[in-house]
C-alpha atoms as a PDB file:
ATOM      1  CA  UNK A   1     -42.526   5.512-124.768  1.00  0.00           C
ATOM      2  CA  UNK A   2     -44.738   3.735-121.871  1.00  0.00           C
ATOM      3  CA  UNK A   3     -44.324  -0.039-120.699  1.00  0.00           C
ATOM      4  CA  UNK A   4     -47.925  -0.775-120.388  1.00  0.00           C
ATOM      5  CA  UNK A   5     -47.313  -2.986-117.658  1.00  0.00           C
ATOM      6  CA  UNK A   6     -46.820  -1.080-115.391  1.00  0.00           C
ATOM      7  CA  UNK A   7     -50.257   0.639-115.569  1.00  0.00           C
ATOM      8  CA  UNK A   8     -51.659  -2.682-115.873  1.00  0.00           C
ATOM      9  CA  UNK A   9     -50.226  -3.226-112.405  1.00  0.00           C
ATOM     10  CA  UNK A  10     -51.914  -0.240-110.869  1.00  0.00           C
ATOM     11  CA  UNK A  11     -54.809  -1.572-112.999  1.00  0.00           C
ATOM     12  CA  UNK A  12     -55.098  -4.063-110.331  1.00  0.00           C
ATOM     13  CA  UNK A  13     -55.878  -2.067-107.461  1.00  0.00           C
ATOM     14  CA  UNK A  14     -59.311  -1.014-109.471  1.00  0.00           C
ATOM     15  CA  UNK A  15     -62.156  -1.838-106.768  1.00  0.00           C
ATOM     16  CA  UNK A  16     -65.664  -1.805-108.340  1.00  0.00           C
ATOM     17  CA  UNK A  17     -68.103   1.214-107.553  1.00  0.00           C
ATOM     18  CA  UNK A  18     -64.669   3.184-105.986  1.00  0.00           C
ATOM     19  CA  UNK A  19     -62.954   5.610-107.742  1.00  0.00           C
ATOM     20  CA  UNK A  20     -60.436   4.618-110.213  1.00  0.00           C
ATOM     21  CA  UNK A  21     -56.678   4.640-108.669  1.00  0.00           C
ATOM     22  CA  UNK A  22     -55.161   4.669-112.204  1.00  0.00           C
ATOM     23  CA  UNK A  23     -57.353   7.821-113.308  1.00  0.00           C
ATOM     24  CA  UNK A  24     -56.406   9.513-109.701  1.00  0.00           C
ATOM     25  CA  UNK A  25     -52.904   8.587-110.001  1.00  0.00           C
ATOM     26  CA  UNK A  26     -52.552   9.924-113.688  1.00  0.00           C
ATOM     27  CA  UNK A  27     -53.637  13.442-112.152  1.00  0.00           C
ATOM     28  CA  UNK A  28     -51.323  13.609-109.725  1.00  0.00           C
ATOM     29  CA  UNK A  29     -48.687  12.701-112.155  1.00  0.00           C
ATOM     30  CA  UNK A  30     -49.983  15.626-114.664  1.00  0.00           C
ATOM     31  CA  UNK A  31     -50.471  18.277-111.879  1.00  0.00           C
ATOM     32  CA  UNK A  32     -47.065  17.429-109.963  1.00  0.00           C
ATOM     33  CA  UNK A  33     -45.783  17.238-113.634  1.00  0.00           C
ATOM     34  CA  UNK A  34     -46.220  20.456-114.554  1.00  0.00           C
ATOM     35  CA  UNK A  35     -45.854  22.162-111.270  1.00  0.00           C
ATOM     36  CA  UNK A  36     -42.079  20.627-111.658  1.00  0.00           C
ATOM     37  CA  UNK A  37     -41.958  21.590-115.219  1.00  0.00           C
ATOM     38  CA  UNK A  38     -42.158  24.856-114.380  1.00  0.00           C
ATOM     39  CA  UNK A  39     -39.721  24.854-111.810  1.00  0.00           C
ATOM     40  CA  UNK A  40     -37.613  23.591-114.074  1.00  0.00           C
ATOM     41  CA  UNK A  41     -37.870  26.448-116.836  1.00  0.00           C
ATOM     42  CA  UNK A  42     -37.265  29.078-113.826  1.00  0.00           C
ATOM     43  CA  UNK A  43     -34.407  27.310-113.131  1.00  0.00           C
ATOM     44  CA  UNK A  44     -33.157  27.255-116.520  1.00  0.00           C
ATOM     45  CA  UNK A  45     -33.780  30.748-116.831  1.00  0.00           C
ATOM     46  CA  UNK A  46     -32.002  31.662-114.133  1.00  0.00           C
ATOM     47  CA  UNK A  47     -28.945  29.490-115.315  1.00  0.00           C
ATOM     48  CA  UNK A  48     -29.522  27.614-111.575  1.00  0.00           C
ATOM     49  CA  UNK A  49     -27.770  24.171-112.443  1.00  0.00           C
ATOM     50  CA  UNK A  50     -28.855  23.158-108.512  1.00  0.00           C
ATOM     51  CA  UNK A  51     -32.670  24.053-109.235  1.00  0.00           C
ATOM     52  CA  UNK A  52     -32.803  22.355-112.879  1.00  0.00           C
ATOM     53  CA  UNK A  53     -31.070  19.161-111.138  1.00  0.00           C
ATOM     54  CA  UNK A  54     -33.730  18.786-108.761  1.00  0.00           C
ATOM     55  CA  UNK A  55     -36.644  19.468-110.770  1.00  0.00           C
ATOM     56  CA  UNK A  56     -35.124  16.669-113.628  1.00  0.00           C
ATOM     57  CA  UNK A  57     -34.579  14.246-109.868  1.00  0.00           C
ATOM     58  CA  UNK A  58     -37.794  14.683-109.218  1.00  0.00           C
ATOM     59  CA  UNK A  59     -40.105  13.995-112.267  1.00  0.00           C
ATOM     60  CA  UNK A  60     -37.827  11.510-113.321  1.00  0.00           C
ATOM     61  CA  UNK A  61     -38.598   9.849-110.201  1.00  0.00           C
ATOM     62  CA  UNK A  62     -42.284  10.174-110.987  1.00  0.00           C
ATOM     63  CA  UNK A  63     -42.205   9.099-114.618  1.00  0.00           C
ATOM     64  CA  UNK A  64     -40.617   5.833-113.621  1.00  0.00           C
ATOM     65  CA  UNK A  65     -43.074   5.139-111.567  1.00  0.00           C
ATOM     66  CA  UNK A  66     -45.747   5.125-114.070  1.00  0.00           C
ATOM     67  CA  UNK A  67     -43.560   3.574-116.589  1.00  0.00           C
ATOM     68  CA  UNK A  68     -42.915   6.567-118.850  1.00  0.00           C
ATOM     69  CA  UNK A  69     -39.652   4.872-120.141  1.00  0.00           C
ATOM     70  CA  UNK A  70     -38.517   7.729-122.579  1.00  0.00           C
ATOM     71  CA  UNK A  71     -39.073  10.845-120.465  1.00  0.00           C
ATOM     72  CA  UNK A  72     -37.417   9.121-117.365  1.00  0.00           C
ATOM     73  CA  UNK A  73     -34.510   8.509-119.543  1.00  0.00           C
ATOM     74  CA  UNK A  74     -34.484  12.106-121.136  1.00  0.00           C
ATOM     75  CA  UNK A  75     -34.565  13.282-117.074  1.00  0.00           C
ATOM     76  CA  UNK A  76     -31.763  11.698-116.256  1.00  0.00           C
ATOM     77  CA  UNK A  77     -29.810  12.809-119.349  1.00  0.00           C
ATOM     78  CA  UNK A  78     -30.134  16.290-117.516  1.00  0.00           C
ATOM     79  CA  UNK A  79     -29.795  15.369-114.451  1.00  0.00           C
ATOM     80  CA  UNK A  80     -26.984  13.631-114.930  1.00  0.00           C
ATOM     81  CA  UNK A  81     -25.602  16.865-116.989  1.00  0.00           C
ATOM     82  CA  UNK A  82     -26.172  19.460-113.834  1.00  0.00           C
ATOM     83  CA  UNK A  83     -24.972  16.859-111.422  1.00  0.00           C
ATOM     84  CA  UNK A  84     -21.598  18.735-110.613  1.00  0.00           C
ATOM     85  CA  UNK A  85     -23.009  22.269-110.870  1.00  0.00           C
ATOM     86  CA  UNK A  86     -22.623  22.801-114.697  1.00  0.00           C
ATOM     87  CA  UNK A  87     -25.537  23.599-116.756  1.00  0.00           C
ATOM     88  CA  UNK A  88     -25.264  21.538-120.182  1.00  0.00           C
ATOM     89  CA  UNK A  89     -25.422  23.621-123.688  1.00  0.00           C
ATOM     90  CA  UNK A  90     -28.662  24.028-125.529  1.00  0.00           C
ATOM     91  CA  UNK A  91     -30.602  24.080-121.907  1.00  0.00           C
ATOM     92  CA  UNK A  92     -33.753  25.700-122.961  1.00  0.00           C
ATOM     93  CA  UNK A  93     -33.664  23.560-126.458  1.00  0.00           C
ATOM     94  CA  UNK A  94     -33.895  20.465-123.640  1.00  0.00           C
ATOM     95  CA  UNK A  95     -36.218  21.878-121.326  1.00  0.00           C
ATOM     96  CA  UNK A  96     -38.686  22.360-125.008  1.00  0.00           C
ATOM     97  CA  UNK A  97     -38.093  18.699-125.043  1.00  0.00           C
ATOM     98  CA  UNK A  98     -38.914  17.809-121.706  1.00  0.00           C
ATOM     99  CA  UNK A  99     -41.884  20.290-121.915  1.00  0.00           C
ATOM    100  CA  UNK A 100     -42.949  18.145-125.802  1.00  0.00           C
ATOM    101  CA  UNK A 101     -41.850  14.309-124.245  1.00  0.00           C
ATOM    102  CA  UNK A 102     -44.247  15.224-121.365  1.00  0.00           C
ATOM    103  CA  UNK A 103     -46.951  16.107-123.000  1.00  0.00           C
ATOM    104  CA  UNK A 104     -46.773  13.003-125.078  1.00  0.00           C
ATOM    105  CA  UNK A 105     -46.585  10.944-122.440  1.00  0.00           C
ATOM    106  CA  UNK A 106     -49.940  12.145-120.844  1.00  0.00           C
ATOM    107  CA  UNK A 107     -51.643  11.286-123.845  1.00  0.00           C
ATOM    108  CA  UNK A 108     -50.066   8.285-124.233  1.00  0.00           C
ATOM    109  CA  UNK A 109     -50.644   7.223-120.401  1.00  0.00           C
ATOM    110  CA  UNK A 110     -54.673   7.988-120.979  1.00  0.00           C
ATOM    111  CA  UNK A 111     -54.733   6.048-124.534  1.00  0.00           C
ATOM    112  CA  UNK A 112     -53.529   3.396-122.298  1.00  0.00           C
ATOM    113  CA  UNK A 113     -55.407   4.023-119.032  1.00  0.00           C
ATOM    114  CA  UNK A 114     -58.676   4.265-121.209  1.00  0.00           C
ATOM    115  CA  UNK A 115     -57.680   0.782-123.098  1.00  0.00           C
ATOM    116  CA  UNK A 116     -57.318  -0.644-119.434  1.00  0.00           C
ATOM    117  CA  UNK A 117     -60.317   0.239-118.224  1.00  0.00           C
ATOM    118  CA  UNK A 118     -62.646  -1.328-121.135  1.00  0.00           C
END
């Protein structure tokens, strides 16, 4: 779901007696995350293949980042479906799955993160 490594890389820019990067980075991820999240539901519930597109570019963009292997790859599923202006069937069934892989992946990025940091 999450290559480890590359937290472990952002691991490495941990300075002692500064604030952790990886813990700062994580909530920007989760906050941009579900700002985008819910720009993509509008979208999809306004049938706006455009909007849904962009929101799926963007956090796809941001989950491979961090390494968050299966929701990147779910993104561009849909992204790849809305490229041309179409909106793919069972939308709001994929944007539940979006919504469920992210939320996974934050807990699965903080298991991790937490490991790190011991």
């Amino acid at each position: 779901m999450v290559d480890a490594a590359m937290l472990e890389m952002l691991a490495e820019l941990r300075i002692p007696g500064q604030p952790d990067p990886v813990t700062e980075i994580l909530a920007v991820f989760e906050a941009d995350g579900r700002r985008v999240l819910g720009m993509l539901r509008v979208a999809a519930q306004g049938q706006d293949a455009r909007g849904v597109h962009e929101a799926a570019h963007r956090m796809k963009g941001a989950s491979a980042n961090l390494g968050a292997i299966a929701l990147q790859q779910r993104l561009l599923v849909l992204e790849q479906a809305t490229r041309d202006g179409g909106l793919p069937d069972g939308l709001d069934d994929e944007v539940t799955e979006v919504a469920d892989l992210f939320s996974r992946t934050l807990v699965e990025l903080d298991r991790l993160a937490r490991a790190q940091s011991r």
